[in-house]
Protein backbone atom coordinates (compact mmCIF):
# COMPACT_ATOMS: atom_id res chain seq x y z
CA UNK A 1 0.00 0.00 0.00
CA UNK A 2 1.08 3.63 -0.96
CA UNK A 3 2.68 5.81 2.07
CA UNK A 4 2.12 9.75 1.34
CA UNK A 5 3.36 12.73 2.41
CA UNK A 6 1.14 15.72 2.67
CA UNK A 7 2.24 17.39 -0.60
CA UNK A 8 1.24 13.80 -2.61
CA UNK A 9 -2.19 13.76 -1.15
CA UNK A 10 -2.84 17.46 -2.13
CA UNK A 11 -1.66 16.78 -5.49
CA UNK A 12 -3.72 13.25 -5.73
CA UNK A 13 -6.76 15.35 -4.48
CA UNK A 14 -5.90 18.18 -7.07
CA UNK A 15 -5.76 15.75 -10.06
CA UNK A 16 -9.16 13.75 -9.18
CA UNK A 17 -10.47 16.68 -9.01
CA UNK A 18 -8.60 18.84 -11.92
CA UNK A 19 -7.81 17.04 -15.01
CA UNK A 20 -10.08 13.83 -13.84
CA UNK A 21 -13.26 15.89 -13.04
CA UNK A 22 -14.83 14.36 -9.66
CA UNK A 23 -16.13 16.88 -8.04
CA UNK A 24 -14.05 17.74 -4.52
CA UNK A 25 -17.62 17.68 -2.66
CA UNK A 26 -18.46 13.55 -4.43
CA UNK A 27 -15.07 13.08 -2.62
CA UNK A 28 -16.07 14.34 0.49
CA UNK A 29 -19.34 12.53 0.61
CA UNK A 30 -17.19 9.24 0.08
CA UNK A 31 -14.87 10.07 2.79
CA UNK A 32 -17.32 10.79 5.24
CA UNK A 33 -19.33 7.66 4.39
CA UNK A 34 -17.07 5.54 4.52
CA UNK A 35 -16.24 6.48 8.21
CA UNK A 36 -20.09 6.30 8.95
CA UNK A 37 -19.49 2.67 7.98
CA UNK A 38 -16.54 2.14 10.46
CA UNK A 39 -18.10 3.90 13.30
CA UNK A 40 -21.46 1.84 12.71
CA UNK A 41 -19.18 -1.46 12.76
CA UNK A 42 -17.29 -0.70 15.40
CA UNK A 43 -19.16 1.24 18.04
CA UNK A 44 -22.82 0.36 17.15
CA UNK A 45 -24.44 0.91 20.28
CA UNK A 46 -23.32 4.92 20.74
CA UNK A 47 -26.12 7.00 20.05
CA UNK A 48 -24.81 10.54 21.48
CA UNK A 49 -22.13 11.39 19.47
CA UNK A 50 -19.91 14.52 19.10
CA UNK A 51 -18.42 15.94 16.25
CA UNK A 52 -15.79 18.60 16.45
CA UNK A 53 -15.40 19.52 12.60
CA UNK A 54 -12.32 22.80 11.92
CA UNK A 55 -13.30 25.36 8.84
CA UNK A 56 -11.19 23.17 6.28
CA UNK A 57 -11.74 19.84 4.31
CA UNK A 58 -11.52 17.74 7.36
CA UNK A 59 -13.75 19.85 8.64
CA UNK A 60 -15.99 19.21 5.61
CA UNK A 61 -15.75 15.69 6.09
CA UNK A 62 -16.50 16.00 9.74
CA UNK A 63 -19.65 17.81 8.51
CA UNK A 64 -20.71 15.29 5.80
CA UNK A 65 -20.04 12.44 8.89
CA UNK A 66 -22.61 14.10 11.23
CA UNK A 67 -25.27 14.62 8.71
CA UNK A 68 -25.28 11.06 8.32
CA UNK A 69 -25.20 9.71 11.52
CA UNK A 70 -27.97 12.27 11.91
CA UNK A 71 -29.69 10.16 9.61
CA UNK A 72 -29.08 6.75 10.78
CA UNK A 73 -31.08 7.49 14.48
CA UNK A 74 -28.05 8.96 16.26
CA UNK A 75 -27.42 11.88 18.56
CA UNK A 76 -25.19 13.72 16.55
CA UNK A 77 -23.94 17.15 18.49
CA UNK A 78 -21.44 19.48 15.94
CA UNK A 79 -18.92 21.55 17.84
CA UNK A 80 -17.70 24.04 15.89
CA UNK A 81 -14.11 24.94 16.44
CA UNK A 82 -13.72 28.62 13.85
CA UNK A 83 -16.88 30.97 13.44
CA UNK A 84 -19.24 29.88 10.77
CA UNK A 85 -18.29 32.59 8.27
CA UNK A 86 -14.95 31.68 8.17
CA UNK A 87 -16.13 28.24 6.83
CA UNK A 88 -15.00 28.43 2.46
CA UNK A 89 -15.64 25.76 -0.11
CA UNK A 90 -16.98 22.31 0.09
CA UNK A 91 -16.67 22.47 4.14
CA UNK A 92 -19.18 25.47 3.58
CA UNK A 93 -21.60 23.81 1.32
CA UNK A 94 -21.93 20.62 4.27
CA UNK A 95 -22.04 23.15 6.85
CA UNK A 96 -25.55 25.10 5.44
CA UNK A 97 -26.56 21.58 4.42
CA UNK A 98 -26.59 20.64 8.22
CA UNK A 99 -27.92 24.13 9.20
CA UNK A 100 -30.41 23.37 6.65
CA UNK A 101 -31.67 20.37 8.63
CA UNK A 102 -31.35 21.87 12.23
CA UNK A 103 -28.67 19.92 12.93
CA UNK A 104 -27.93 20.86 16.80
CA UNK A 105 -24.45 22.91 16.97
CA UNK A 106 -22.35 24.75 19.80
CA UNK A 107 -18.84 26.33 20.08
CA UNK A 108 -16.74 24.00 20.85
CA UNK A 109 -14.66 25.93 23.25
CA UNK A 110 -17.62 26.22 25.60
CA UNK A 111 -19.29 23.24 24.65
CA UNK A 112 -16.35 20.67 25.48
CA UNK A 113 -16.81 20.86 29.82
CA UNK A 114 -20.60 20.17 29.41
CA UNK A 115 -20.92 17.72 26.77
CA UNK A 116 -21.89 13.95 27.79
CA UNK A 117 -21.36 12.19 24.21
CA UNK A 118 -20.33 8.52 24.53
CA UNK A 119 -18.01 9.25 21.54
CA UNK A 120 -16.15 12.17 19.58
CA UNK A 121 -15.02 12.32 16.15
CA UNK A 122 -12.36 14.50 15.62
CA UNK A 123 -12.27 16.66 12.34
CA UNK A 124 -10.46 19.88 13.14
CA UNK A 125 -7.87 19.43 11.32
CA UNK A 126 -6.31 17.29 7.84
CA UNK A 127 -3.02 17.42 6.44
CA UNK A 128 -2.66 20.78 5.29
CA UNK A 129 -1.86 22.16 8.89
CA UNK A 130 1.09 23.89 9.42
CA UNK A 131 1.93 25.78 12.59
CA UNK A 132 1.67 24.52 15.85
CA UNK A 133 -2.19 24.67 17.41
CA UNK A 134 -2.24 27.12 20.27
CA UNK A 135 -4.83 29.00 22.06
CA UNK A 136 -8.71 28.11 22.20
CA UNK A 137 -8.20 25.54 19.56
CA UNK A 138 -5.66 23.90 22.08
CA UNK A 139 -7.67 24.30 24.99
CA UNK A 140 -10.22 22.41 22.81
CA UNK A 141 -8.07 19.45 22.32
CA UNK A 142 -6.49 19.10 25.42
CA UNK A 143 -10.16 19.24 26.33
CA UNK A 144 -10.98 16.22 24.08
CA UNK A 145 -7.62 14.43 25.37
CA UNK A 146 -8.91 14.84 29.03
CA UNK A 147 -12.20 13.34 29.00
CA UNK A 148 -12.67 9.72 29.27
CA UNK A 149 -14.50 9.23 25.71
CA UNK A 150 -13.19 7.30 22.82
CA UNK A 151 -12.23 9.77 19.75
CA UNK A 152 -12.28 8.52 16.33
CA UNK A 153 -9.72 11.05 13.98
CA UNK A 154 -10.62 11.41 10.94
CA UNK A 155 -7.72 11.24 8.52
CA UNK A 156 -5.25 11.42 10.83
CA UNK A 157 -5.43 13.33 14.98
CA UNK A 158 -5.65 17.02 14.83
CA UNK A 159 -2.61 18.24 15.72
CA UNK A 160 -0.24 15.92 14.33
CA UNK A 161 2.17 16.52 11.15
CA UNK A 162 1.87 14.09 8.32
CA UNK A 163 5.17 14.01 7.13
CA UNK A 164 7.50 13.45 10.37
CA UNK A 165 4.53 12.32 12.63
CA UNK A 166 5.52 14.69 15.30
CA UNK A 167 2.78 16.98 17.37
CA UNK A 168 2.93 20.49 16.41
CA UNK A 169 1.85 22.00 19.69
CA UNK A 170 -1.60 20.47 21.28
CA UNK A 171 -2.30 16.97 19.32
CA UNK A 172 -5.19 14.83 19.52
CA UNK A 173 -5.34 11.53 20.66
CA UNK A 174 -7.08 8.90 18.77
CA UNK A 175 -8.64 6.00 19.85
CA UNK A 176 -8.56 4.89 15.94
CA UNK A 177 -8.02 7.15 13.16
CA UNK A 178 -9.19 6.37 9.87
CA UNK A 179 -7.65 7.90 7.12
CA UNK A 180 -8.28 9.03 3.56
CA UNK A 181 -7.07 7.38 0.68
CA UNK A 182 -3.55 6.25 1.65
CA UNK A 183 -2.01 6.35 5.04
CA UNK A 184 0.34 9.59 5.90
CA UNK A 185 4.17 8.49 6.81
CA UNK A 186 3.07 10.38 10.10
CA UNK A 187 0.84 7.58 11.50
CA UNK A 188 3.00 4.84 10.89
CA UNK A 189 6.14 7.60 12.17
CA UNK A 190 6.64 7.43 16.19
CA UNK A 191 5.26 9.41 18.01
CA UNK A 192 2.50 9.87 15.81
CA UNK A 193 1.52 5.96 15.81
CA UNK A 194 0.80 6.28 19.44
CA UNK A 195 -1.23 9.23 18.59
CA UNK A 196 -3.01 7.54 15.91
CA UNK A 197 -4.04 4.50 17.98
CA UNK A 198 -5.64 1.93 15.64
CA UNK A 199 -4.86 2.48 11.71
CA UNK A 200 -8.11 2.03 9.36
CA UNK A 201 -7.32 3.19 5.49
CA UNK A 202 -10.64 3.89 3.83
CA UNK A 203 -10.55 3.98 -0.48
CA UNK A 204 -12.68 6.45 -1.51
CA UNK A 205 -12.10 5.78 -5.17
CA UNK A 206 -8.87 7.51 -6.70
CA UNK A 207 -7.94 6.82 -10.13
CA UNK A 208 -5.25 4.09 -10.47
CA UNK A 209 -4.32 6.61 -13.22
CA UNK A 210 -3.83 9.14 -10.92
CA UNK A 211 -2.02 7.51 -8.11
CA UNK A 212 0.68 6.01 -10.87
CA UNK A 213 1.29 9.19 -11.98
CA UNK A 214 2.82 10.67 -8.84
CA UNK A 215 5.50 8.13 -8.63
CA UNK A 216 4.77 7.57 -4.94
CA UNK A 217 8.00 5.48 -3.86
CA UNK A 218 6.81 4.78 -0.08
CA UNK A 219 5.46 1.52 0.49
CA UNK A 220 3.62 -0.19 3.29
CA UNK A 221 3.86 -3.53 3.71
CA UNK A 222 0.68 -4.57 5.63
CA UNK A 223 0.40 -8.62 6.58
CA UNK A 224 -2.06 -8.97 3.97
CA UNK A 225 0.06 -7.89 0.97
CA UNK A 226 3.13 -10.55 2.52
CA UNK A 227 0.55 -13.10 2.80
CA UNK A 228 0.24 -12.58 -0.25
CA UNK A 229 4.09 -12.94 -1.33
CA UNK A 230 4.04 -16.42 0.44
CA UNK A 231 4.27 -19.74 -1.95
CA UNK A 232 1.14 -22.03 -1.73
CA UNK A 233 2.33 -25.32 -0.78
CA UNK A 234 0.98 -28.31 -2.37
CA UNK A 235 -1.67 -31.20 -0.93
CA UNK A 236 1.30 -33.58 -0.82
CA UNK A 237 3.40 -31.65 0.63
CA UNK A 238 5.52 -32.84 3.95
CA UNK A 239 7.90 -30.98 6.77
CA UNK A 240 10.89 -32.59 4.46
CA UNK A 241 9.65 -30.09 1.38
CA UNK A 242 10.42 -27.03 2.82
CA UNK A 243 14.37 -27.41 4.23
CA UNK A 244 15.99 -27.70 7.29
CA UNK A 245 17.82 -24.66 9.27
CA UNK A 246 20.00 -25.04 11.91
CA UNK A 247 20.13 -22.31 14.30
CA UNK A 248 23.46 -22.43 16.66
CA UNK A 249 22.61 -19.99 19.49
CA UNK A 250 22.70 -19.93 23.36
CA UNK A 251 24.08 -19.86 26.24
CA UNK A 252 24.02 -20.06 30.40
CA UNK A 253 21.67 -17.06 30.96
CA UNK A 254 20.44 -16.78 27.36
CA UNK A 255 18.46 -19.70 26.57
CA UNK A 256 15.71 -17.43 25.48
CA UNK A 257 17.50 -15.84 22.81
CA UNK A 258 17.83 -19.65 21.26
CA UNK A 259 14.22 -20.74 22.14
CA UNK A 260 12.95 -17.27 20.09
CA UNK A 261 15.16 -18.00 17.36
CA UNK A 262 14.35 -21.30 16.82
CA UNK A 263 10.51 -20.68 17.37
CA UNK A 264 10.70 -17.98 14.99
CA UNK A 265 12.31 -20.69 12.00
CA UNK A 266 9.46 -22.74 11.86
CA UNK A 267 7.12 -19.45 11.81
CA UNK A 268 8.72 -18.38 8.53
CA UNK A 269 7.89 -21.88 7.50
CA UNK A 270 10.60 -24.19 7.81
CA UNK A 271 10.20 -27.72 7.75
CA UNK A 272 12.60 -29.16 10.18
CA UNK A 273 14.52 -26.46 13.18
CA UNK A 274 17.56 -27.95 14.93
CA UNK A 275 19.18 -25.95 17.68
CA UNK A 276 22.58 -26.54 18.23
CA UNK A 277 23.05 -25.46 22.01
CA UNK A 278 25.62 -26.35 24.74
CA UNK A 279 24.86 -29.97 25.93
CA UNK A 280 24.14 -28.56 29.67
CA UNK A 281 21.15 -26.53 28.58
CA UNK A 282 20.02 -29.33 26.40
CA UNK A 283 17.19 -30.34 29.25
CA UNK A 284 16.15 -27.08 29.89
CA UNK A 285 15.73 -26.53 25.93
CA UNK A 286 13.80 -30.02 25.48
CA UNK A 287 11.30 -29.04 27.62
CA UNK A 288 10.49 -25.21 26.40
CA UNK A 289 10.52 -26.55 22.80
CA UNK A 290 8.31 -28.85 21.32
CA UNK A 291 8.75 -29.02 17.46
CA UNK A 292 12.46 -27.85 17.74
CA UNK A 293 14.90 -30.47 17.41
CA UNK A 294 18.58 -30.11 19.30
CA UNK A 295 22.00 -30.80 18.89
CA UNK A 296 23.49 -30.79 22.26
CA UNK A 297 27.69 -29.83 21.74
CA UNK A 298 30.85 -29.53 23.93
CA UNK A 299 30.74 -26.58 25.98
CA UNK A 300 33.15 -24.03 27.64
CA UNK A 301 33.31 -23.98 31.81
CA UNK A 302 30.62 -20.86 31.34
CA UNK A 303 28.52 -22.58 29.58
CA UNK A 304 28.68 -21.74 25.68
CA UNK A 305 29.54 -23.07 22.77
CA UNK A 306 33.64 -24.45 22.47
CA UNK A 307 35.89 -24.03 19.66
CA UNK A 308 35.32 -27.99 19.32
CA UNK A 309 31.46 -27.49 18.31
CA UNK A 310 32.07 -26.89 14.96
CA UNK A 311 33.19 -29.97 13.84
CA UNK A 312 30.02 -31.58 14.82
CA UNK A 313 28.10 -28.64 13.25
CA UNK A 314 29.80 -28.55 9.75
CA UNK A 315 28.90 -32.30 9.45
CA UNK A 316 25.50 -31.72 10.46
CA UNK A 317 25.09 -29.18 7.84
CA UNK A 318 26.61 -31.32 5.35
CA UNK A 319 24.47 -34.30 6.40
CA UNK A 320 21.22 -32.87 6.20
CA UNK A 321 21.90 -29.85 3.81
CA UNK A 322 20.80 -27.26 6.68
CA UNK A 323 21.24 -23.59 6.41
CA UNK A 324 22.68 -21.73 9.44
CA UNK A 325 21.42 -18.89 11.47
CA UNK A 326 24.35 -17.97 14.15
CA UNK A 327 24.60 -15.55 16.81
CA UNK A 328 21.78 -15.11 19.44
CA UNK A 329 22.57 -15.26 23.00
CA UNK A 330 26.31 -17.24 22.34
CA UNK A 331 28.29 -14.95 24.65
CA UNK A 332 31.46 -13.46 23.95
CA UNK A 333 33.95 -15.97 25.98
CA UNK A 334 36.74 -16.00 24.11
CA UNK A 335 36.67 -19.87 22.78
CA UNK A 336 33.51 -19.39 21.60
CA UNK A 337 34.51 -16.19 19.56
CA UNK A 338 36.94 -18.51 17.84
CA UNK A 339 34.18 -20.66 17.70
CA UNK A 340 32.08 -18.22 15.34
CA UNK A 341 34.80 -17.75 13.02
CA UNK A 342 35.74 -21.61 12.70
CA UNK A 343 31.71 -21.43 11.33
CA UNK A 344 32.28 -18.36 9.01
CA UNK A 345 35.56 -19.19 7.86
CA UNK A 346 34.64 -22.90 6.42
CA UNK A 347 33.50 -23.60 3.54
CA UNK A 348 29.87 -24.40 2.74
CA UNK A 349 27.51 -25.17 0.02
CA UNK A 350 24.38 -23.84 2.26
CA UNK A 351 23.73 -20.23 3.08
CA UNK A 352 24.05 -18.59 6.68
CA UNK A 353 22.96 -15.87 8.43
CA UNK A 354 25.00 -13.69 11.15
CA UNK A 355 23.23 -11.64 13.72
CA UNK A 356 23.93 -10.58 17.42
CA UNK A 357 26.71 -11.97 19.15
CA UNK A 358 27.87 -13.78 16.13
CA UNK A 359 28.19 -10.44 14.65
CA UNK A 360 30.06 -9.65 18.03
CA UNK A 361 32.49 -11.86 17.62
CA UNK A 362 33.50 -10.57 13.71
CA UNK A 363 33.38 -7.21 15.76
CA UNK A 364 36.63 -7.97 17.74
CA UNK A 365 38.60 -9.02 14.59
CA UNK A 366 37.62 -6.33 12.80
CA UNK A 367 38.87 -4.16 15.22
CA UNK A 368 42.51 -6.23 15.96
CA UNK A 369 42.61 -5.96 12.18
CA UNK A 370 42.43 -2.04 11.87
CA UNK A 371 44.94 -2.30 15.21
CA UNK A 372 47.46 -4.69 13.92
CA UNK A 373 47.12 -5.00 10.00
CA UNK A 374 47.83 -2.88 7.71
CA UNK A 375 46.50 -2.50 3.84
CA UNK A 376 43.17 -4.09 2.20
CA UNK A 377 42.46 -7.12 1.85
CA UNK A 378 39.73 -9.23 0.28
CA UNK A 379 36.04 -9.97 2.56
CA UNK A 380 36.91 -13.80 3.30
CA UNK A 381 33.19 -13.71 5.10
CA UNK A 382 31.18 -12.02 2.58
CA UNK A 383 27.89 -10.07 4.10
CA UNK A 384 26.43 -9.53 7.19
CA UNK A 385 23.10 -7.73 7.69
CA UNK A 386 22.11 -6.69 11.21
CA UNK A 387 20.16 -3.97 13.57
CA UNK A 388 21.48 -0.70 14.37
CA UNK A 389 21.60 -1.39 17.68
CA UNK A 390 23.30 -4.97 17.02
CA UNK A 391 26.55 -3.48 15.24
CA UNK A 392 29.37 -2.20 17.46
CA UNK A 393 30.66 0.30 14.66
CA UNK A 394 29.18 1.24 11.53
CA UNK A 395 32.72 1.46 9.66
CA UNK A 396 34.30 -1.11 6.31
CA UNK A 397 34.98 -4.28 7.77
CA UNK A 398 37.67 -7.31 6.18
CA UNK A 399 34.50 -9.12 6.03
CA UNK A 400 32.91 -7.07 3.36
CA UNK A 401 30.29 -4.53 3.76
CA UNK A 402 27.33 -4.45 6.62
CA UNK A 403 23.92 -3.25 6.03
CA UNK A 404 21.59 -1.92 8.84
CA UNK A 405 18.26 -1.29 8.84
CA UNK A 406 17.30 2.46 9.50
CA UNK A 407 13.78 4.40 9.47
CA UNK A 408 11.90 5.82 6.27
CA UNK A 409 14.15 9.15 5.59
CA UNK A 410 13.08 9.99 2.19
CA UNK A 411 11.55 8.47 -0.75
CA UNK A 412 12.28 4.65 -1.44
């Protein structure tokens, strides 16, 4: 699913509109229906209902959202947050529409202490804010933010910036927020997740034309659309059709680190997990696991993994054509540092992944290398991919490059 920032969704809404020809009050009516629909769903039995709608779009929407849960039987109260003149466009034409029909209104500012709605929507303000909120509009919200009733934000909390998902000044926050179109990089940004609460993405019917167009480069990968990626596996299938991993990880005081790995093999969908573990936490490890096979191997006098070990593991790999996934919760004693690169350094037809204190122990090398060694020479262990927070130093290593995950900071 497409991620935008504030500038894409004003130019999507300018093209629909523009060169397309819906009309920017068809779009509103969607928009506002389609949260109808998801407060009808999810909060059916609220009757009293209060809508705090701004002057602009989402205000407009706000408007449109009222009006119909006017219509469905609730007790829809509108609290508006700017005078009624200063109301322009669209959000004007659903605001005499619900003067038209007597819908029941207030200012919010002294409307907020006394109301006793069983749920607000907010709809002060969309995207196209740009200053921090301050003064009766802020007393508003912190208003909203003190009283014990769910909020429902439409398009994303008033308050919040869409881009970097931080709160400029006062900021809503949303029990569920249920946005237009696409999602905003600021809801699925920290802070402004927490501020978002639960994530609902409502289509309300751009062109696929028109979304192509902009080039949008932001992605989110939701677990439907992986799902999705996943290979269907055939009738006849068995636990032998889908290869074996071998995950070598543990130690005294970090069994858990091996148990999640190992766990988290056969979740990915691997037929056959065996952890290879030092043989004095073998017990402990054939009780927590049940599918997980082990390979209890000599240990130091701490209780991880010896320089022996890998022996045994390099036939087992060979054996039963097992790829490796090294690292979690092996310690850093020294034997079992040398260990790790006994594993690395041999040859293998199957692939392996390094990660935590497998890619601990390459740190130390790397860093007697730059002490002791001068000139290049070639990556005898190829590529390791970590965390940020797993790597000791983000710097060229004699083991080729490193790659660490980091947030979205521009387009992708």
């Amino acid at each position: 699913m497409k991620v935008v920032t504030a500038a894409e969704m004003r130019q999507l809404d300018s093209e629909t509109i523009e060169r397309i020809g819906i009309p920017g009050i068809v779009l509103m009516e969607t928009a506002g229906s389609a949260i109808v629909r998801s407060i009808r769903r999810d909060s059916p039995d609220c009757q009293c209902i209060g809508v705090f709608v701004g002057k602009g779009n989402n205000g407009g929407d706000g408007l449109v959202i009222a009006r119909q849960l006017a219509h469905a039987g609730c007790d829809v109260h509108i609290f508006l947050v700017s005078p009624a003149e200063s109301f322009t466009g669209d959000a004007a034409t659903n605001l005499q529409i619900a003067q038209n029909l007597g819908l029941p209104m207030a200012d919010a500012v002294t409307a907020i202490s006394q109301t006793r709605c069983e749920l607000f929507v907010d709809a002060i303000f969309g995207t196209g804010l740009r200053r921090p909120v301050v003064g009766e509009i802020a007393d508003v919200i912190e208003g909203i933010n003190r009283l014990p009733v769910p909020v429902i934000a439409v398009d994303l909390p008033s308050g919040l910036d869409a881009d970097t998902g931080q709160p400029l000044g006062a900021c809503v926050r949303a029990d569920k927020t249920v946005t237009i179109g696409f999602p905003k990089r600021g809801l699925l940004l920290h802070p402004g997740a927490e501020f978002a609460g639960k994530l609902e993405v409502a289509d309300i019917g751009f062109p696929k034309q028109v979304v192509a167009a902009q080039n949008i480069n932001v992605n989110w990968t939701t677990a439907r659309k992986a799902a999705d990626w996943l290979p269907s596996r055939p009738r006849a299938s068995h636990k032998g059709s889908y290869g074996r991993v071998l995950v070598v990880a543990g130690s005294t005081g970090m069994t858990g680190a091996a148990a999640l790995a190992s766990e988290a093999a056969l979740r990915i969908g691997a037929g056959l997990v065996t952890l290879a573990i030092p043989k004095s936490l073998n017990p402990i490890l054939e009780v927590k696991l049940s599918e997980v096979m082990t390979l209890p191997l000599p240990e130091t006098e701490a209780g991880s993994l010896a320089e022996s070990a890998a022996e045994p593991i390099l036939k087992f790999v060979e054996k039963t054509k097992s790829v490796m996934a090294i690292g979690p919760g092996l310690s850093q004693q020294p034997e079992t540092v040398s260990f790790v690169h006994k594993l690395v350094q041999a040859k293998s037809a199957f692939g392996r992944v390094i990660d935590a204190d497998g890619l601990n122990a390459l740190a130390q090398t790397i860093i007697s290398h730059d002490a002791g060694m001068a000139g290049d020479r070639p990556p005898p262990y190829g590529k390791t991919t970590s965390r940020d927070d797993d790597m000791v130093e983000d710097r060229p290593t004699p083991y080729g490059s490193t790659t660490s995950r980091d947030n979205v900071a521009g387009d992708r």
